[in-house]
Protein backbone atom coordinates (compact mmCIF):
# COMPACT_ATOMS: atom_id res chain seq x y z
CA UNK A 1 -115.77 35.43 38.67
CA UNK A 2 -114.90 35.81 34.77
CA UNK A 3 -116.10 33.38 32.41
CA UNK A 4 -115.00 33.11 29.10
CA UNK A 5 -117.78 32.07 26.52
CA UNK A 6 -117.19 31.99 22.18
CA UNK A 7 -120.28 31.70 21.02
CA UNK A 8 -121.10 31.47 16.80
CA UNK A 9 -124.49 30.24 16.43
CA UNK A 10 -125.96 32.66 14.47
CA UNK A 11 -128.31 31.26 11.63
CA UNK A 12 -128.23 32.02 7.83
CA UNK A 13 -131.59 30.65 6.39
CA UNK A 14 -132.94 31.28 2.59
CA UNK A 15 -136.25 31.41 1.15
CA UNK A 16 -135.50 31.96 -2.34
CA UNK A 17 -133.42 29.10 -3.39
CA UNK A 18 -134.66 26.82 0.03
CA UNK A 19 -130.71 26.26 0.42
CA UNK A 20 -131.59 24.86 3.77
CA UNK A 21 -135.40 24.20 5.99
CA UNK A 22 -137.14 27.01 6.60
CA UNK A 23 -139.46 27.03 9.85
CA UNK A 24 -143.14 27.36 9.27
CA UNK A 25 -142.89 30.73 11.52
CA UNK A 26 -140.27 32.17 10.46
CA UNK A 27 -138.42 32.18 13.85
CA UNK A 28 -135.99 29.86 15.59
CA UNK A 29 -135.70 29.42 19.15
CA UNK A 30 -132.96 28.18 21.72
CA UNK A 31 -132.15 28.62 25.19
CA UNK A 32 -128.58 28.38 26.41
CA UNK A 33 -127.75 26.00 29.43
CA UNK A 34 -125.05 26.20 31.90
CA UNK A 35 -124.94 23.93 34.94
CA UNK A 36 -128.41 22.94 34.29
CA UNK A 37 -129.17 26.89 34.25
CA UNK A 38 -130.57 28.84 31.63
CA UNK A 39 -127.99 31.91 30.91
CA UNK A 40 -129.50 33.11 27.75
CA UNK A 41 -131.51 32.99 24.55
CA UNK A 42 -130.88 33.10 20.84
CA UNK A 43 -133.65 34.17 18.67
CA UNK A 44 -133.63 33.97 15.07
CA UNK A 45 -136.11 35.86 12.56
CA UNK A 46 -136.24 35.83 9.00
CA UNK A 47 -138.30 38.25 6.58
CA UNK A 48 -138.13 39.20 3.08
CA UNK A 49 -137.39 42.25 1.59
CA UNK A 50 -138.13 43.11 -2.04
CA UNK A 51 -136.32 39.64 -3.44
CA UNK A 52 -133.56 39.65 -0.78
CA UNK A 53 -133.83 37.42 2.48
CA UNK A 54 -132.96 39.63 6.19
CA UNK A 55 -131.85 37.44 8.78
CA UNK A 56 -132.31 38.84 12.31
CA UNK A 57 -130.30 37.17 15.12
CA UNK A 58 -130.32 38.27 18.66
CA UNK A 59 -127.88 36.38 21.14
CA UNK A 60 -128.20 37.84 24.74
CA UNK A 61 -126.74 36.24 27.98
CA UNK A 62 -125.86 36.84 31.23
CA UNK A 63 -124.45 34.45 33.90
CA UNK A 64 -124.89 35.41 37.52
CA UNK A 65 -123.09 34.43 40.81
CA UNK A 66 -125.18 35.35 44.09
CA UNK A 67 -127.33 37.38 41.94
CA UNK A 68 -124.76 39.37 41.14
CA UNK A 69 -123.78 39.60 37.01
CA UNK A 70 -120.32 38.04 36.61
CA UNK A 71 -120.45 37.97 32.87
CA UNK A 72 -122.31 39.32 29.91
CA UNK A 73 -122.29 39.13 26.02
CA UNK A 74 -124.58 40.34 23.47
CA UNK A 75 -124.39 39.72 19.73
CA UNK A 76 -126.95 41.06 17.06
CA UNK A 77 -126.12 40.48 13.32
CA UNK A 78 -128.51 41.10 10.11
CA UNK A 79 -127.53 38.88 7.63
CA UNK A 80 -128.50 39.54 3.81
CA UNK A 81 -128.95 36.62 1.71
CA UNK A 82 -130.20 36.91 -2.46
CA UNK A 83 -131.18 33.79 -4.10
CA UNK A 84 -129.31 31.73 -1.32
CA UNK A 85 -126.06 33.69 -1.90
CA UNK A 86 -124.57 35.65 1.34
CA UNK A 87 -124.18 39.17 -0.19
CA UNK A 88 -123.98 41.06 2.99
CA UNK A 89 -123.81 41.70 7.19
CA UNK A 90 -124.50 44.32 9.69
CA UNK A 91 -123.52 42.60 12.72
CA UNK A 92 -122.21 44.27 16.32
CA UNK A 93 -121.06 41.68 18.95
CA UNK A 94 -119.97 43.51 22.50
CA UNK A 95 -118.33 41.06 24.70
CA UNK A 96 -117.74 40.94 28.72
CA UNK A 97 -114.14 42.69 29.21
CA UNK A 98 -114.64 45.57 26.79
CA UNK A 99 -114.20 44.15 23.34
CA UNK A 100 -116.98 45.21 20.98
CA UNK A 101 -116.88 45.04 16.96
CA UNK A 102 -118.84 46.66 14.59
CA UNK A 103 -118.79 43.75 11.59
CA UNK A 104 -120.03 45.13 7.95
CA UNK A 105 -119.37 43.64 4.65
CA UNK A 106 -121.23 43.31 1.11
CA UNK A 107 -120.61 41.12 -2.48
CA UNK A 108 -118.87 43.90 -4.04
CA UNK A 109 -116.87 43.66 -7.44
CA UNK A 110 -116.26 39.84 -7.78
CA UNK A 111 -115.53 39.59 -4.09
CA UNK A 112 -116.93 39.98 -0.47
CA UNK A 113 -115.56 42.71 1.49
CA UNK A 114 -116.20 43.49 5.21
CA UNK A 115 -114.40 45.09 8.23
CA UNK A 116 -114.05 43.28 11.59
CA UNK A 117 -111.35 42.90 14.71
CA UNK A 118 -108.56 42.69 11.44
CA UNK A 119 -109.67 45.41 9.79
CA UNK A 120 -110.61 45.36 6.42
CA UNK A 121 -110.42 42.48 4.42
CA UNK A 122 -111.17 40.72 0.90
CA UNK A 123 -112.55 37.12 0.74
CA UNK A 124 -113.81 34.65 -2.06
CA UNK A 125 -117.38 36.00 -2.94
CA UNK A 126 -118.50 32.82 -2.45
CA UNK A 127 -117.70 32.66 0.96
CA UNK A 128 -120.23 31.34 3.71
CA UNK A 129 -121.05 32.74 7.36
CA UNK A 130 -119.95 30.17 10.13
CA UNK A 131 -123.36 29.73 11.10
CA UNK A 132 -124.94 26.21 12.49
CA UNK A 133 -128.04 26.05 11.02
CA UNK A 134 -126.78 25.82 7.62
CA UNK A 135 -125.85 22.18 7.52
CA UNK A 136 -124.08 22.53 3.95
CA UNK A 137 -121.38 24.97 5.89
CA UNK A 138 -119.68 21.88 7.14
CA UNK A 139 -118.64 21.16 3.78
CA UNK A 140 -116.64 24.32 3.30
CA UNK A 141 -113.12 24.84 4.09
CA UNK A 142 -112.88 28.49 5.67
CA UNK A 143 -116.02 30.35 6.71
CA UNK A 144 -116.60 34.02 7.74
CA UNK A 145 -116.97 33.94 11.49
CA UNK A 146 -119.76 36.88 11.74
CA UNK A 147 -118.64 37.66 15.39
CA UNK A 148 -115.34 39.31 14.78
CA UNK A 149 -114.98 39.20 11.36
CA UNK A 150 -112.65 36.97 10.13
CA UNK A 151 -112.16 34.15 7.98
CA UNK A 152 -111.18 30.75 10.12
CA UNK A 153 -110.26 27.00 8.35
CA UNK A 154 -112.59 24.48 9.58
CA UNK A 155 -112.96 21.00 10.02
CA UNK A 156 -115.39 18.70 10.80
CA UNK A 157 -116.07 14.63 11.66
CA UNK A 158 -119.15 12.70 10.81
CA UNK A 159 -120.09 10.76 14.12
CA UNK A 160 -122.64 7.75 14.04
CA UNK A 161 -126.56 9.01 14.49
CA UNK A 162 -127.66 9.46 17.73
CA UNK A 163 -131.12 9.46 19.67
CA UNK A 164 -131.79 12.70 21.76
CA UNK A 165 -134.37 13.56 23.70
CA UNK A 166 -136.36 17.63 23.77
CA UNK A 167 -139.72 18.11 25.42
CA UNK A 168 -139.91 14.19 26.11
CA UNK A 169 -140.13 13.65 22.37
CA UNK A 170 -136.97 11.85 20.95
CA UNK A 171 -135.51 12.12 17.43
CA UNK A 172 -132.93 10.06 15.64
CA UNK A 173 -130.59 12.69 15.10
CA UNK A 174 -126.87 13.31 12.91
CA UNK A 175 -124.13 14.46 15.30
CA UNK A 176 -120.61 15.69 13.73
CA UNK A 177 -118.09 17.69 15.70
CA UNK A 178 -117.08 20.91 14.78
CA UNK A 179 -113.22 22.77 15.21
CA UNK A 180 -112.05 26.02 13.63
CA UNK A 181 -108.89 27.64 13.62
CA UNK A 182 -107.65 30.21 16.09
CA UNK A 183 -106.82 33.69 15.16
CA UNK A 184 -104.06 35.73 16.96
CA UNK A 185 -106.02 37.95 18.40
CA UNK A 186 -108.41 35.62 19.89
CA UNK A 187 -108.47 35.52 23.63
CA UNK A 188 -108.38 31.73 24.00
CA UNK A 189 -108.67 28.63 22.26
CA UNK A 190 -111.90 27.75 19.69
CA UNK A 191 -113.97 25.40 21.63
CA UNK A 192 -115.08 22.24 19.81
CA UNK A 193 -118.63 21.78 19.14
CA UNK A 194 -120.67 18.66 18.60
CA UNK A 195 -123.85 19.35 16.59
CA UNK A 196 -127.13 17.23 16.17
CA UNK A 197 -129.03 17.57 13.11
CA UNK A 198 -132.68 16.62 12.78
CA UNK A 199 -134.26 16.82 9.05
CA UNK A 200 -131.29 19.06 8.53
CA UNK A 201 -132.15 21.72 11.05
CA UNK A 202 -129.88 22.39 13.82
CA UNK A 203 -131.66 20.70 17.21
CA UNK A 204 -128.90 20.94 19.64
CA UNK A 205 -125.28 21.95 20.34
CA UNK A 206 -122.57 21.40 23.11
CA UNK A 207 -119.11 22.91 23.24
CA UNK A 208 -116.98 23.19 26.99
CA UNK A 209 -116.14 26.17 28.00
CA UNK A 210 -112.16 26.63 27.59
CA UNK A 211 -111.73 28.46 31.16
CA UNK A 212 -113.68 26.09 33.56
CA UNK A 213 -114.43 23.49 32.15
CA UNK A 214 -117.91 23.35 32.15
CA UNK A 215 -120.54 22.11 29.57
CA UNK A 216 -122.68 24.48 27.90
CA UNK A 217 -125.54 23.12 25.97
CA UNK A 218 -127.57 25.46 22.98
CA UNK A 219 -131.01 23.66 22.38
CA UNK A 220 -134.45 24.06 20.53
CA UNK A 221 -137.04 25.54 22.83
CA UNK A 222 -139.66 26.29 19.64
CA UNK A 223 -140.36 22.27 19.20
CA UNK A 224 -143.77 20.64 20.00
CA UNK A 225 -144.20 19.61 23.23
């Protein structure tokens, strides 16, 4: 069995300029949910160094059928943010049939330059990782997706709040759906995402799986029970 998941949920969070909430511990947690299974984790850390902010985001999972592994992926990216400016990656993402990319880029003379799945490329130095947690990123047109690197268009649609429910508390919650563009090299379509926002952190996600179909579900396991 080969299943075919795009994950980009890796977080960009700043303590100097508090561009967007910052978790009391430093750490985000959420466990990934396929067919009311957990497949994975993403953990998120964030520490400073001299006046710079590192982000550290690990996203590991594995799906199994009769024990057995049937698919893997693995993404790690440090993310360097300076007075809540992007200014550079060191990111590696190794997916299940063989594809792995080394991502790198810095601010570097009026722009941001980093190497990806295209090669090397030049972008806007004000240009903003497509990462969830940072709820101002769905106001941008193109993002750097941090997983391959490239730049993608997105767009995004304000639904009406919503009530969800996480560790039998419920929160009144902002929900928008998420689409990005494809790139040529991409293996299949860019699955659309609906988001839920509490206090402007990221709570929960859903997106369907492109190949079969199914629903998989990223949500907050660090929340008071």
């Amino acid at each position: 069995m080969r299943v075919l998941f795009i994950f980009f949920i890796f977080f960009s969070l700043s303590i100097n300029a508090q561009v967007f909430p910052v978790p009391d511990d430093n750490e985000v947690n959420f466990d990934v949910i396929r067919k009311n299974k957990v497949i994975g984790n993403l953990t998120t850390k964030f520490f400073k160094e001299n006046e710079n902010l590192i982000l550290h985001s690990i996203l590991d999972i594995e799906v199994k059928v009769l024990f057995i592994p049937a698919y893997k992926f693995f993404q790690e990216t440090k993310e360097t943010w300076s007075n809540g400016n992007f200014i550079a990656i060191d990111g590696y993402t190794d997916f299940e049939d063989d594809r792995e990319y080394k991502i790198v880029g810095k601010d570097e003379n009026g722009m941001f330059i980093a190497s990806g799945m295209d090669g090397l490329i030049e972008m806007n130095e004000k240009i903003v990782p497509l990462n969830y947690w940072n709820k101002a990123m769905l106001n941008e047109n193109e993002v750097f997706d941090t997983q391959k690197g490239i730049v993608r268009e997105i767009s995004v649609q304000k639904l009406k709040n919503e009530k969800i429910k996480i560790n039998n508390s419920e929160y009144e919650t902002e929900k928008f759906v998420f689409n990005a563009s494809i790139n040529p090299k991409d293996l299949g379509p860019f699955p659309e995402y609906t988001l839920w926002y509490y206090n402007d952190e990221l709570f929960k996600m859903e997106f369907q799986n492109p190949k079969d179909k199914k629903t998989v579900t990223i949500i907050r396991t660090d929340l008071e029970k």
